[in-house]
PDB file of N, CA and C in Angstrom:
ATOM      1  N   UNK A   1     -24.672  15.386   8.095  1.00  0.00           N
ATOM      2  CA  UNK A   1     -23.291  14.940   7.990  1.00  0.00           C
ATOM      3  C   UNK A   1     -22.415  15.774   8.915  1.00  0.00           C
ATOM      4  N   UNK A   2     -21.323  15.103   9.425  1.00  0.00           N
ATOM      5  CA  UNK A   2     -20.618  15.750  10.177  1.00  0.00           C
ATOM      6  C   UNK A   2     -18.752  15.199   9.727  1.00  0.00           C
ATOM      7  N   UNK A   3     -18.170  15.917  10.756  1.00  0.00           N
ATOM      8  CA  UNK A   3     -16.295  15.515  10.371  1.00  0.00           C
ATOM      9  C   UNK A   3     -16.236  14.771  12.005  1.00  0.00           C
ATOM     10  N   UNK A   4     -15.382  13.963  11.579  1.00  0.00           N
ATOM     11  CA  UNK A   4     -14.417  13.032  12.965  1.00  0.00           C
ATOM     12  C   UNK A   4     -12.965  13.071  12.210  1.00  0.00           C
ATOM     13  N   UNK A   5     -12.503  13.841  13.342  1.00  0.00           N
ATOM     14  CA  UNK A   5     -10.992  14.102  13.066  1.00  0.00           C
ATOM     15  C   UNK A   5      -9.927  13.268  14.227  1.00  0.00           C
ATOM     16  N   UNK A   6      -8.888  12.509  13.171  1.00  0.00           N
ATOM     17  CA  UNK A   6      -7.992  12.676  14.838  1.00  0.00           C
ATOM     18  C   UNK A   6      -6.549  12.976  14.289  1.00  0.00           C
ATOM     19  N   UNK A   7      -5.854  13.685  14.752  1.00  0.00           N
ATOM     20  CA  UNK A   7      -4.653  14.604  14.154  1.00  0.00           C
ATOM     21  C   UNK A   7      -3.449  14.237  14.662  1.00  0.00           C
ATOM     22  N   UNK A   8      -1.787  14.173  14.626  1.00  0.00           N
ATOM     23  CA  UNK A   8      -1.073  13.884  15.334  1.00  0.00           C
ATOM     24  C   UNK A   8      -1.023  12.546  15.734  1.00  0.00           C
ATOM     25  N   UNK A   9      -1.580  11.604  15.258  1.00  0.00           N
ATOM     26  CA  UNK A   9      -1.177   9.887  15.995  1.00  0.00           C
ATOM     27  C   UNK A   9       0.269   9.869  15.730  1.00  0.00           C
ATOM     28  N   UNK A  10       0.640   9.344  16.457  1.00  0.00           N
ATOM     29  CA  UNK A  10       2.080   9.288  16.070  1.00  0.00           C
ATOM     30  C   UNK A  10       2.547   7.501  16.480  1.00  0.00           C
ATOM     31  N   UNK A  11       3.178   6.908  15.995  1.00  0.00           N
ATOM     32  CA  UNK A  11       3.739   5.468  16.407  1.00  0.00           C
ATOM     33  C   UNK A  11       5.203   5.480  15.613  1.00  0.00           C
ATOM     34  N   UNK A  12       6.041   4.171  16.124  1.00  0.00           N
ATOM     35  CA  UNK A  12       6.815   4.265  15.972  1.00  0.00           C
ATOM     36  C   UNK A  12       6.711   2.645  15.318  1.00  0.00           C
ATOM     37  N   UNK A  13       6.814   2.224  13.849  1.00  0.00           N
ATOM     38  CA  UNK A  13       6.848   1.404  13.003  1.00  0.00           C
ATOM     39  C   UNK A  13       8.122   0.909  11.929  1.00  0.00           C
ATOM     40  N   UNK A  14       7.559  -0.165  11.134  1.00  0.00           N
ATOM     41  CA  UNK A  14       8.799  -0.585  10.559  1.00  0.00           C
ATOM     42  C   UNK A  14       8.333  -0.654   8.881  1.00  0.00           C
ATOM     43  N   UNK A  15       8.038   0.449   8.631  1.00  0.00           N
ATOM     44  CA  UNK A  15       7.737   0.343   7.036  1.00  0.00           C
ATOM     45  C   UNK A  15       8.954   1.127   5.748  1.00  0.00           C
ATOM     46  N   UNK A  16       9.270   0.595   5.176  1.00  0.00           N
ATOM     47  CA  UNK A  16      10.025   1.566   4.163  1.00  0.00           C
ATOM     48  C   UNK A  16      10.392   0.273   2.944  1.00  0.00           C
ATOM     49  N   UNK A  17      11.506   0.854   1.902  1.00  0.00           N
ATOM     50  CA  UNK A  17      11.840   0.259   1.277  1.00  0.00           C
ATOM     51  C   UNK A  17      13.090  -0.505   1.548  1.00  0.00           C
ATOM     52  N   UNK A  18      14.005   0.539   2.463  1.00  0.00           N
ATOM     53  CA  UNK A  18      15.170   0.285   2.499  1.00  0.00           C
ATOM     54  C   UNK A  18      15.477  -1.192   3.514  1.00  0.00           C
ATOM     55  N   UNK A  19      16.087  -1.846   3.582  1.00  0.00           N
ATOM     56  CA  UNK A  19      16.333  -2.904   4.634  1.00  0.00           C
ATOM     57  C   UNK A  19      16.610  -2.354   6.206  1.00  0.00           C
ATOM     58  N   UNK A  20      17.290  -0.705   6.044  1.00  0.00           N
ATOM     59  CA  UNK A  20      17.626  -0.348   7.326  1.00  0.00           C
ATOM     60  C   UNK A  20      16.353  -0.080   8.182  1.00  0.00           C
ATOM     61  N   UNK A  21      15.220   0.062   7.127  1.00  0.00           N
ATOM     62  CA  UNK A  21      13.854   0.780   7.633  1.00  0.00           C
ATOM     63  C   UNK A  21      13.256  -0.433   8.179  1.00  0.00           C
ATOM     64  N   UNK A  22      13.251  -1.640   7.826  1.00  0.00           N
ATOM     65  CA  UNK A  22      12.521  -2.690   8.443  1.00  0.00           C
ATOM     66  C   UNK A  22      13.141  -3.067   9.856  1.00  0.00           C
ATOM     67  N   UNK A  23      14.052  -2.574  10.623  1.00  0.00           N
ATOM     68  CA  UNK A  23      15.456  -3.327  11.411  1.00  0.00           C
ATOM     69  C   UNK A  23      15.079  -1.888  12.101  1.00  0.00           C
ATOM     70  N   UNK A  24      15.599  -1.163  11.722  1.00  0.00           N
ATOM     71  CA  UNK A  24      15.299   0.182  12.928  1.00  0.00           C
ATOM     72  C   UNK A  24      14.363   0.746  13.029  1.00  0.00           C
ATOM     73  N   UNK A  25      13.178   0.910  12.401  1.00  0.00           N
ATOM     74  CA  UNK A  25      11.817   1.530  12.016  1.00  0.00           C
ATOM     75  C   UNK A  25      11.892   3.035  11.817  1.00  0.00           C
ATOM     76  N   UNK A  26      10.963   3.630  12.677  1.00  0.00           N
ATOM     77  CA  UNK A  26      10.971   4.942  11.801  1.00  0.00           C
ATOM     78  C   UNK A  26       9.799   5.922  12.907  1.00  0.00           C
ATOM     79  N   UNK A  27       9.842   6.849  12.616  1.00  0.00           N
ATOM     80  CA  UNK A  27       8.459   7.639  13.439  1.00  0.00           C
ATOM     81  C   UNK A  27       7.584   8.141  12.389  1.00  0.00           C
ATOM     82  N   UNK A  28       5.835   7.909  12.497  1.00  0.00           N
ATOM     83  CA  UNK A  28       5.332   8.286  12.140  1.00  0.00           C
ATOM     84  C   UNK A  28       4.198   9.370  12.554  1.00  0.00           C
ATOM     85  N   UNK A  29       3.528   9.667  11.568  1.00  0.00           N
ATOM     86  CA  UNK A  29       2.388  11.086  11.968  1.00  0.00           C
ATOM     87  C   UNK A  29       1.244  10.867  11.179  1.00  0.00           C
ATOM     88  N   UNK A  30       0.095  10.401  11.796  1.00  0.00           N
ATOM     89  CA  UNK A  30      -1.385  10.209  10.898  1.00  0.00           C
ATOM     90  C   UNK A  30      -2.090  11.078  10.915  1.00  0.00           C
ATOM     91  N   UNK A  31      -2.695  12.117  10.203  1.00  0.00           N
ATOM     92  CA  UNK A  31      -3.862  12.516  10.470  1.00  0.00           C
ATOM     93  C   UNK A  31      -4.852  12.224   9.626  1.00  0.00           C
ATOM     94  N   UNK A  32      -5.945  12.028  10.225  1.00  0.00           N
ATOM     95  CA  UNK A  32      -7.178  11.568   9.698  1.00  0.00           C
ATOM     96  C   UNK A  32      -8.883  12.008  10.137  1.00  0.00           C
ATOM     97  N   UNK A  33      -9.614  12.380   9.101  1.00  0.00           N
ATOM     98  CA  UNK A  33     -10.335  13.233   8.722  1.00  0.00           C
ATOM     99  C   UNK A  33     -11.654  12.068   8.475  1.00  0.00           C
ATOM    100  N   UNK A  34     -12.678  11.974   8.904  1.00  0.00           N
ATOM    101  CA  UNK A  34     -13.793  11.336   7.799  1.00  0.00           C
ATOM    102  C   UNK A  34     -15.041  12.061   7.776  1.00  0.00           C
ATOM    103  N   UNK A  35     -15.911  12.129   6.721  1.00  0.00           N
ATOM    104  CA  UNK A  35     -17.508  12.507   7.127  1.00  0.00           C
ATOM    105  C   UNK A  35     -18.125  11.076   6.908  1.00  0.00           C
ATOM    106  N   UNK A  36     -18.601  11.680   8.073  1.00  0.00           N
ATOM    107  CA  UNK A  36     -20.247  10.735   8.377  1.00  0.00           C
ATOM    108  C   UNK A  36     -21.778  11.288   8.893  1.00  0.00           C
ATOM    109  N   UNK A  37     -22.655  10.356   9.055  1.00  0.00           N
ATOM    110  CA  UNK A  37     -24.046  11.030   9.466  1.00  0.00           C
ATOM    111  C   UNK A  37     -23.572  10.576  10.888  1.00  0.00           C
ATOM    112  N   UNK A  38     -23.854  11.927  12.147  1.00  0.00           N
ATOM    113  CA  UNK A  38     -23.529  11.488  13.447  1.00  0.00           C
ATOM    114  C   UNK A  38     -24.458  11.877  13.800  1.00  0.00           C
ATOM    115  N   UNK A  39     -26.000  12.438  13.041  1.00  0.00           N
ATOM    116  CA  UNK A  39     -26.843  12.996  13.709  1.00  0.00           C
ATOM    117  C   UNK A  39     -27.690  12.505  15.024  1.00  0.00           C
ATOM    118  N   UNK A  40     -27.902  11.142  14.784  1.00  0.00           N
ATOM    119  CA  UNK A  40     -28.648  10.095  15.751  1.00  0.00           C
ATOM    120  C   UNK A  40     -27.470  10.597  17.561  1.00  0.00           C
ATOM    121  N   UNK A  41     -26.155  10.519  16.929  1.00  0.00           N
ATOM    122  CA  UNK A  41     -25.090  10.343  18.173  1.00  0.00           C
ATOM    123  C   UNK A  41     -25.821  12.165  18.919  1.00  0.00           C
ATOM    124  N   UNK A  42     -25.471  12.580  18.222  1.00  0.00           N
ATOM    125  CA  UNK A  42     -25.722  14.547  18.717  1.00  0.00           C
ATOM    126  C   UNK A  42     -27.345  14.423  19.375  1.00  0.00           C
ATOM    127  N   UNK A  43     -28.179  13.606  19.098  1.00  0.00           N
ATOM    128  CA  UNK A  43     -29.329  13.610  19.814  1.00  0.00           C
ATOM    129  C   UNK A  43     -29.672  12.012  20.994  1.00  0.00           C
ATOM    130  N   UNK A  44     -28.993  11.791  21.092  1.00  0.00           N
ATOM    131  CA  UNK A  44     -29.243  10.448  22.124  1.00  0.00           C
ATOM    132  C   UNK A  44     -27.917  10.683  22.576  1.00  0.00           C
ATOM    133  N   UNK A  45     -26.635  10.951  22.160  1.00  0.00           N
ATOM    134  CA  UNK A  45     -25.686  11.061  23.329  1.00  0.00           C
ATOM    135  C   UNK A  45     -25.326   8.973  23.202  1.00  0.00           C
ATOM    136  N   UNK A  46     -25.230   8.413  22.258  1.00  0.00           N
ATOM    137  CA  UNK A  46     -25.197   7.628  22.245  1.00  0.00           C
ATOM    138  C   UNK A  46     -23.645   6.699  21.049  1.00  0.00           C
ATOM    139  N   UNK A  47     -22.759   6.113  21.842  1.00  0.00           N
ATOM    140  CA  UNK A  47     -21.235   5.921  20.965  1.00  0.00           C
ATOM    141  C   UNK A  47     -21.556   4.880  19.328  1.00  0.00           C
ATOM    142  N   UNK A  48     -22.408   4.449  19.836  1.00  0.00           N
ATOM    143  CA  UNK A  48     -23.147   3.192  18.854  1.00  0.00           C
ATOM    144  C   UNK A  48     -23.817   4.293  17.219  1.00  0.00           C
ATOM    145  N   UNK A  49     -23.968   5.363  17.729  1.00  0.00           N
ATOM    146  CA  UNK A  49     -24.139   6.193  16.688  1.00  0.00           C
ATOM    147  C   UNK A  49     -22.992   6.794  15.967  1.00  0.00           C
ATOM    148  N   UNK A  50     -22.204   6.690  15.950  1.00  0.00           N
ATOM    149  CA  UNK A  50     -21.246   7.896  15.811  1.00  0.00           C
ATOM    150  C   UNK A  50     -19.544   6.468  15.307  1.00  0.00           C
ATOM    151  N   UNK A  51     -18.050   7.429  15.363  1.00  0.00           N
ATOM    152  CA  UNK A  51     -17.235   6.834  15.257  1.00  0.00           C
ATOM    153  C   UNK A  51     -16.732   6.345  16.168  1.00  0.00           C
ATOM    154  N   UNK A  52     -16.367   5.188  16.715  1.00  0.00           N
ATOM    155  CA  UNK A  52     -15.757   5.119  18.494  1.00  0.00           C
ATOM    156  C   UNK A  52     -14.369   5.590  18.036  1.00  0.00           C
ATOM    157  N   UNK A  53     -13.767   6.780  18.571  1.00  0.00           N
ATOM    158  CA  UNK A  53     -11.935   7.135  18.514  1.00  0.00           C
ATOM    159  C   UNK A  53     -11.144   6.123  18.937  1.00  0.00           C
ATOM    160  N   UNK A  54     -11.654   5.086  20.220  1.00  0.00           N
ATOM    161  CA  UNK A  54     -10.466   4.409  20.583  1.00  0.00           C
ATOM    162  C   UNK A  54     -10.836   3.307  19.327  1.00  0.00           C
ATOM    163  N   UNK A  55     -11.767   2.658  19.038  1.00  0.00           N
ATOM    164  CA  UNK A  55     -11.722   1.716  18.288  1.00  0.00           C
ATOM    165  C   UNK A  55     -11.360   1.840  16.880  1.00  0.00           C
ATOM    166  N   UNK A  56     -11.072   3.173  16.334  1.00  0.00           N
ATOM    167  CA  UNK A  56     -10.868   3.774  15.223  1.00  0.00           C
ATOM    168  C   UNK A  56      -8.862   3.618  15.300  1.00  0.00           C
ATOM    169  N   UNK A  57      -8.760   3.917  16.853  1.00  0.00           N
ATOM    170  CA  UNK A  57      -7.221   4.071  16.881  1.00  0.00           C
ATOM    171  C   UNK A  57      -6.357   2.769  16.955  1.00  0.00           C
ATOM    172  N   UNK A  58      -7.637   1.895  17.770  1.00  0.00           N
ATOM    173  CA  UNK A  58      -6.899   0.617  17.937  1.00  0.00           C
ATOM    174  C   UNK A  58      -7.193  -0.034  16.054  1.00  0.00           C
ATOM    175  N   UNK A  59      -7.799   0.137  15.644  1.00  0.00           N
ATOM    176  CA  UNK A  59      -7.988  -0.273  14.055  1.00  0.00           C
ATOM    177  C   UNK A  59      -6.034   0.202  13.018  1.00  0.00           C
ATOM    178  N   UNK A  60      -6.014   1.409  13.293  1.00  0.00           N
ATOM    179  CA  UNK A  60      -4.746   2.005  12.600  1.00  0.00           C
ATOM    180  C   UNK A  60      -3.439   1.489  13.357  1.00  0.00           C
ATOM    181  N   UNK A  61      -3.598   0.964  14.827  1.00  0.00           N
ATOM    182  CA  UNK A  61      -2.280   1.037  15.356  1.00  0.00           C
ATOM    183  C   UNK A  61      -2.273  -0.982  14.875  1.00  0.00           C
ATOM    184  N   UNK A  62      -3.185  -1.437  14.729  1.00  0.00           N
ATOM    185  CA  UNK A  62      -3.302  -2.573  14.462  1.00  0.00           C
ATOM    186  C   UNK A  62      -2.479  -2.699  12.967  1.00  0.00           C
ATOM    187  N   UNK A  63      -2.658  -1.681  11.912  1.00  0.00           N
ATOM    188  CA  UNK A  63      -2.472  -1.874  10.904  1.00  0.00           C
ATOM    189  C   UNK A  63      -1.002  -1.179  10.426  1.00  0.00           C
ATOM    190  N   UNK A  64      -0.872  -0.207  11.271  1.00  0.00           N
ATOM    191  CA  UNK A  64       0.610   0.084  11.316  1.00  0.00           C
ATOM    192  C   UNK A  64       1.639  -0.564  11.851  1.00  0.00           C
ATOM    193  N   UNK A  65       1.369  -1.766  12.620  1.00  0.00           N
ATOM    194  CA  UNK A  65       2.226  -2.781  13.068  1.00  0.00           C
ATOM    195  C   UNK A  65       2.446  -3.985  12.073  1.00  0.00           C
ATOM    196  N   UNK A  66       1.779  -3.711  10.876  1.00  0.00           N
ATOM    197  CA  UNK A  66       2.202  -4.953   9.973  1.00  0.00           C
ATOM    198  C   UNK A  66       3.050  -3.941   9.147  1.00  0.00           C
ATOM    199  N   UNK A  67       4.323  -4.888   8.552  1.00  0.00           N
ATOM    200  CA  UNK A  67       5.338  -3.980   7.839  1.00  0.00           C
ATOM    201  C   UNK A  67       4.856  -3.937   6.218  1.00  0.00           C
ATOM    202  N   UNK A  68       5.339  -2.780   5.787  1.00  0.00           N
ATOM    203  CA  UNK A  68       4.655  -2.700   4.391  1.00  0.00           C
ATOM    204  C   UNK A  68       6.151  -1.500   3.519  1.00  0.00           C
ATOM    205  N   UNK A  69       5.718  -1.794   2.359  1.00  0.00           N
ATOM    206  CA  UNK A  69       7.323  -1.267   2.017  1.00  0.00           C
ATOM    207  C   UNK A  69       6.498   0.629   1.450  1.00  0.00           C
ATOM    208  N   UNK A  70       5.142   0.501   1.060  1.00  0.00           N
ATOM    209  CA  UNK A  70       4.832   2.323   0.597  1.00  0.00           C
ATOM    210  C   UNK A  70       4.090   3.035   1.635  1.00  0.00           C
ATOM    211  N   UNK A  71       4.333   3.350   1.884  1.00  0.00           N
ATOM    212  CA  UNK A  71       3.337   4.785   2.237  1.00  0.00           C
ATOM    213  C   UNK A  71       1.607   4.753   1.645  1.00  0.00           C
ATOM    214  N   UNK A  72       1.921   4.249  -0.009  1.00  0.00           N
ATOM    215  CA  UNK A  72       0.637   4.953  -0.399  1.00  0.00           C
ATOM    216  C   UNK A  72      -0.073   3.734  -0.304  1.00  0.00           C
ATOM    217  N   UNK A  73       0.179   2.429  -0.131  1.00  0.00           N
ATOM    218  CA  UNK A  73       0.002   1.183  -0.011  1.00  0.00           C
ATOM    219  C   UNK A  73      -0.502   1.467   1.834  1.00  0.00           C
ATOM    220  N   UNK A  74       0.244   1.340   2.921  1.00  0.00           N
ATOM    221  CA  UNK A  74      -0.499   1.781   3.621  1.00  0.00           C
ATOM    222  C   UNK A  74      -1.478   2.288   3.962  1.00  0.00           C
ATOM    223  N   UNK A  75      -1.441   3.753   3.467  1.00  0.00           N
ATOM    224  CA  UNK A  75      -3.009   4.434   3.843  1.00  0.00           C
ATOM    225  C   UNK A  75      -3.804   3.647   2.874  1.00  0.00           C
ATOM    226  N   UNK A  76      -3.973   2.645   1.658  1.00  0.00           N
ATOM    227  CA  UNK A  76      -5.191   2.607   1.121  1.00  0.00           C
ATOM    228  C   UNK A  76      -5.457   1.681   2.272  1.00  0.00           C
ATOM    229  N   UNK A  77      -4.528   0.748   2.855  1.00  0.00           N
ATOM    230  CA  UNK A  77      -4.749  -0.325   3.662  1.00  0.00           C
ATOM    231  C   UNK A  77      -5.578   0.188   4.817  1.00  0.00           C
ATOM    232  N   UNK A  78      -5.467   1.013   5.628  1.00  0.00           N
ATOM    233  CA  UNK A  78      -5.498   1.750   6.290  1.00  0.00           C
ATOM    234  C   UNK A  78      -7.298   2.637   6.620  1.00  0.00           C
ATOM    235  N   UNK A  79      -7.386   2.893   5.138  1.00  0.00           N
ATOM    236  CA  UNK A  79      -8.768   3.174   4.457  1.00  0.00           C
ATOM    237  C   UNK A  79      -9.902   2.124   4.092  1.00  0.00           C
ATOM    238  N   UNK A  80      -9.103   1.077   3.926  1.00  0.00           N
ATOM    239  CA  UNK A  80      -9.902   0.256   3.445  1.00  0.00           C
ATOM    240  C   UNK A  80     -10.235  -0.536   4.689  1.00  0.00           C
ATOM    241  N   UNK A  81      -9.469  -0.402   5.734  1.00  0.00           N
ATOM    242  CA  UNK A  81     -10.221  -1.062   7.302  1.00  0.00           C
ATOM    243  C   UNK A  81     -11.272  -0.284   8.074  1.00  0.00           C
ATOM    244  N   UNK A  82     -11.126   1.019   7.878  1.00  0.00           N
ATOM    245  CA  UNK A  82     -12.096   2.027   8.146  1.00  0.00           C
ATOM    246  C   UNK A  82     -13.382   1.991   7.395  1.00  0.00           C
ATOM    247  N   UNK A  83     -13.166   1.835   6.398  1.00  0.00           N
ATOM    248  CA  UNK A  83     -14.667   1.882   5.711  1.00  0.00           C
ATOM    249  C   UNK A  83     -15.443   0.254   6.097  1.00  0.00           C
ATOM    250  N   UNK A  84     -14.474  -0.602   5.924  1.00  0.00           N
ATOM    251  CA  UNK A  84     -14.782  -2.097   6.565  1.00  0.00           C
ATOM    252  C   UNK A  84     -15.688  -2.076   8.237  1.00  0.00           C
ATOM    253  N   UNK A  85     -14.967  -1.728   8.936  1.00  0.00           N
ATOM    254  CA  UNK A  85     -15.794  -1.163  10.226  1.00  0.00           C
ATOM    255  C   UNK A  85     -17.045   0.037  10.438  1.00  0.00           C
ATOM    256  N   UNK A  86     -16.642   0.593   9.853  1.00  0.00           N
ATOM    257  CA  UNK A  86     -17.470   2.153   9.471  1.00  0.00           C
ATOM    258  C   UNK A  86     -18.488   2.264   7.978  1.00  0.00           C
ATOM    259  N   UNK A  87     -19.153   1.181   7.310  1.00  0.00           N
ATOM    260  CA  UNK A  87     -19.820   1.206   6.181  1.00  0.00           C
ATOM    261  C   UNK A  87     -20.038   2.344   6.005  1.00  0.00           C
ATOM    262  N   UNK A  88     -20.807   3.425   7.032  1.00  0.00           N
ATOM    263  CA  UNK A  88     -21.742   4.762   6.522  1.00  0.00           C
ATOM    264  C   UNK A  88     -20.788   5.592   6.500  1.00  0.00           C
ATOM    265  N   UNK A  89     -19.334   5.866   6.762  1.00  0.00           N
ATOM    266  CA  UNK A  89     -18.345   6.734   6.636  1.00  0.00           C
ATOM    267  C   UNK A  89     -18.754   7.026   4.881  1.00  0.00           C
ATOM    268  N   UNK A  90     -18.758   8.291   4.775  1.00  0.00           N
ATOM    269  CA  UNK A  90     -18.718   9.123   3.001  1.00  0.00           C
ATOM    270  C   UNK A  90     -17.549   9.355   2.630  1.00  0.00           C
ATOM    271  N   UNK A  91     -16.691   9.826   3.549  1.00  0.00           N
ATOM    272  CA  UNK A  91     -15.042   9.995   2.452  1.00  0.00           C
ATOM    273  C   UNK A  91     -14.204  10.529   3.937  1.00  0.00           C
ATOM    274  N   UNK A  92     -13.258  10.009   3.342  1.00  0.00           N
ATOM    275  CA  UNK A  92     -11.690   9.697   4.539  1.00  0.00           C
ATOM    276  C   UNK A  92     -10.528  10.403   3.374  1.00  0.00           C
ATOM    277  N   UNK A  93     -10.084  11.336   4.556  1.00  0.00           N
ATOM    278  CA  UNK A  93      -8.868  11.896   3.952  1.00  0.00           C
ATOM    279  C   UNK A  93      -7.784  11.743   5.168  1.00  0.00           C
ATOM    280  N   UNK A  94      -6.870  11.193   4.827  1.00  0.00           N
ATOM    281  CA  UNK A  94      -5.809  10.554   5.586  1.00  0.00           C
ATOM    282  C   UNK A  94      -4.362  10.760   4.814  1.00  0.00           C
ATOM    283  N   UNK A  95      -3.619  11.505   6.106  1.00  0.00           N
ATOM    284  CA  UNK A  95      -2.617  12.063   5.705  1.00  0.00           C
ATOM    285  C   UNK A  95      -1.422  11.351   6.459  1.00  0.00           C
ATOM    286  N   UNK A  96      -0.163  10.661   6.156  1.00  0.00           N
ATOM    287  CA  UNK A  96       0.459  10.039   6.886  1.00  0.00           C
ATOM    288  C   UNK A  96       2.188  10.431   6.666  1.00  0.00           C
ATOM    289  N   UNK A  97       2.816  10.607   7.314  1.00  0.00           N
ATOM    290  CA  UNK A  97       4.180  11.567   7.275  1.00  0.00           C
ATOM    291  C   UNK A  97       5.129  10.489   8.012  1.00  0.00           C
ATOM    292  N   UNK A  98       6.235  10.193   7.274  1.00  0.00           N
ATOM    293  CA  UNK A  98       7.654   9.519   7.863  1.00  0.00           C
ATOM    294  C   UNK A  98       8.719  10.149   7.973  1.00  0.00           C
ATOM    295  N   UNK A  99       8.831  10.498   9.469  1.00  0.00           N
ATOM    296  CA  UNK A  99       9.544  11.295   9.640  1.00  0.00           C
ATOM    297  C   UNK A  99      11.087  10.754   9.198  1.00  0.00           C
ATOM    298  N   UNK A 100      11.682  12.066   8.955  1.00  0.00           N
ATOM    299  CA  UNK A 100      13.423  11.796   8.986  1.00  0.00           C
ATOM    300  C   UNK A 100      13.601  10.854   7.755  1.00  0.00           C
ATOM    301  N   UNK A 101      12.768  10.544   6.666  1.00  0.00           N
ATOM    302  CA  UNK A 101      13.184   9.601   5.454  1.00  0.00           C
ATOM    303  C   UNK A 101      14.616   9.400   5.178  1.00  0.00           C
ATOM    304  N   UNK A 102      14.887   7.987   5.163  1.00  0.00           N
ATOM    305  CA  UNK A 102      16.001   7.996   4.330  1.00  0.00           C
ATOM    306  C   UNK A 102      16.575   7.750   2.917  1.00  0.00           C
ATOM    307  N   UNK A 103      16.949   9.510   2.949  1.00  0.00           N
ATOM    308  CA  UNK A 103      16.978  10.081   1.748  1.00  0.00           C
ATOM    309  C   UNK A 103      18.375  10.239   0.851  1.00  0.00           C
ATOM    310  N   UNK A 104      19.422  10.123   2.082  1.00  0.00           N
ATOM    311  CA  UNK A 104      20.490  10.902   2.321  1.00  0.00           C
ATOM    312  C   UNK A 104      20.962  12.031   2.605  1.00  0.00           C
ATOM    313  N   UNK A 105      20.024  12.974   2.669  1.00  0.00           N
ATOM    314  CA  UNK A 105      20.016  14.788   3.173  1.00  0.00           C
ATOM    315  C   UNK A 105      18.984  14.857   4.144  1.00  0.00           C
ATOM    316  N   UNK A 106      18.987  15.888   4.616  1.00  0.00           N
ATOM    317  CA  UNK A 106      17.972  15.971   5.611  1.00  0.00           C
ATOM    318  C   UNK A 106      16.491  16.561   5.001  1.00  0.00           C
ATOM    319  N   UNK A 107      15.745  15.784   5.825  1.00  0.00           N
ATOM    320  CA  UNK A 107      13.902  15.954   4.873  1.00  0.00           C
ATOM    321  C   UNK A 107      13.489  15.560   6.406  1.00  0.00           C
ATOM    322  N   UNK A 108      12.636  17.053   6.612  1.00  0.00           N
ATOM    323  CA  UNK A 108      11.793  16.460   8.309  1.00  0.00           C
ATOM    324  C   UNK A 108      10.913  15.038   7.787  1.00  0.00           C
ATOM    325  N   UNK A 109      10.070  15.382   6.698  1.00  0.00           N
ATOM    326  CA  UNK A 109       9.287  14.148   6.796  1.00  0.00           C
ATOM    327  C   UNK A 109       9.120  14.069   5.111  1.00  0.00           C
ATOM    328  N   UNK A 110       8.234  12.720   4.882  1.00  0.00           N
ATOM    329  CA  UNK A 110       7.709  12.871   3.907  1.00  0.00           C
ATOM    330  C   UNK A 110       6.651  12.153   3.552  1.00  0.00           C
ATOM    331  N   UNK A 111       5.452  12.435   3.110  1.00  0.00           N
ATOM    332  CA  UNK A 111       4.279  12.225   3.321  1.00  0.00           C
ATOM    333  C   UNK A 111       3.515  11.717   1.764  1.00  0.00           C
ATOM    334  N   UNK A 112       2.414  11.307   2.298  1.00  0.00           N
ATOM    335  CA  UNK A 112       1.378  10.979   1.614  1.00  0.00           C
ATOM    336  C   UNK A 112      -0.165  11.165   1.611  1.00  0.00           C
ATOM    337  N   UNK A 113      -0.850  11.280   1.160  1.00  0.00           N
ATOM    338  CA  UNK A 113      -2.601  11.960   0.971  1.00  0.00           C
ATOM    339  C   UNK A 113      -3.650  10.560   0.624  1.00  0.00           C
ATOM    340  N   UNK A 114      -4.109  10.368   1.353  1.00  0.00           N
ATOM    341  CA  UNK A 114      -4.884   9.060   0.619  1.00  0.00           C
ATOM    342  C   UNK A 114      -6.272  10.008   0.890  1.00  0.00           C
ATOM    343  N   UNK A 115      -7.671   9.769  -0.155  1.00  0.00           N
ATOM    344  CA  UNK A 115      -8.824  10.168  -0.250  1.00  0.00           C
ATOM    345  C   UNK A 115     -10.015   9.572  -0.583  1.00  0.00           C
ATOM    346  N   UNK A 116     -10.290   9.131  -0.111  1.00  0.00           N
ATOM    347  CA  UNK A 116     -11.646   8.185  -0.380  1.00  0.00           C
ATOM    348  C   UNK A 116     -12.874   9.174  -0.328  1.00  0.00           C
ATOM    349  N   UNK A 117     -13.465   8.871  -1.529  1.00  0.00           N
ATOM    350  CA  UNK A 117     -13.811   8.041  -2.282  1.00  0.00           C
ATOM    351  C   UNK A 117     -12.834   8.220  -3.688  1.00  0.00           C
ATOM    352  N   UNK A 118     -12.217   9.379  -3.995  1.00  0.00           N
ATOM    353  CA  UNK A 118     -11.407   9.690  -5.358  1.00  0.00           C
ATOM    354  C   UNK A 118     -10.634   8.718  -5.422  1.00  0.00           C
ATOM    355  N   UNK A 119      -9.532   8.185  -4.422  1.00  0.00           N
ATOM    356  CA  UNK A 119      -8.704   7.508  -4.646  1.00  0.00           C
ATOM    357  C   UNK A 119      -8.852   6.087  -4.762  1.00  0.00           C
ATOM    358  N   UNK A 120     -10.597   5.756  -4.913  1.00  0.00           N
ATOM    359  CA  UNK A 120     -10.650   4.288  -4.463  1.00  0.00           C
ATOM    360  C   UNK A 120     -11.576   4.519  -5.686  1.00  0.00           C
ATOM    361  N   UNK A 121     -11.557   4.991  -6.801  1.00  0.00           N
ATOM    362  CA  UNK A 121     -12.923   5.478  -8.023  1.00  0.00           C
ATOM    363  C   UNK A 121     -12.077   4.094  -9.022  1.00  0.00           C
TER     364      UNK A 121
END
């Protein structure tokens, strides 16, 4: 087993509750974590073994372009396309941050933890 990390995605989307959040969007911050068996990839040097990053990224930027009103609703969404593409993935921890919430005070961000397999038990 091994980790595939990718840290810092950042896009600029239209998710929240508020009406202003769907109309002006918002900046976001993904990071995301999974284990898998990559052993076959570490000995053949081969992408078909392993996670592809761009196809992992084009998967999330795909899914962050549909509007959604939670956070925690997202990442399961989010999780649940990853494991869809990725069957042998063991557990995804995915962390996702909106920046500048509107809160009415100032809050750099505010975030959410999604964890698979706990959060999907």
């Amino acid at each position: 087993m091994g980790k595939v990390a990718l840290e810092g995605i950042e896009f600029h989307a239209y998710h929240g509750v508020y009406p202003e959040e769907s109309i002006l969007g918002n900046r976001f911050t993904l990071d995301l974590e999974l284990e898998t068996d990559f052993k076959e990839a570490m000995l053949h040097d081969s992408l078909k073994d392993t996670v592809d990053y761009a196809k992992l990224y084009k998967l999330i930027k795909a899914r962050m372009d549909v509007k959604v009103k939670l956070l925690e609703h997202l990442g399961h969404l989010i999780v649940g396309d990853i494991l869809h593409a990725y069957p042998k993935v063991k557990s995804i921890r995915l962390t996702l941050k909106k920046h500048h919430p509107a809160l009415g005070g100032i809050v750099q961000y505010s975030a959410v933890t999604v964890c698979y397999p706990e959060d999907f038990a």
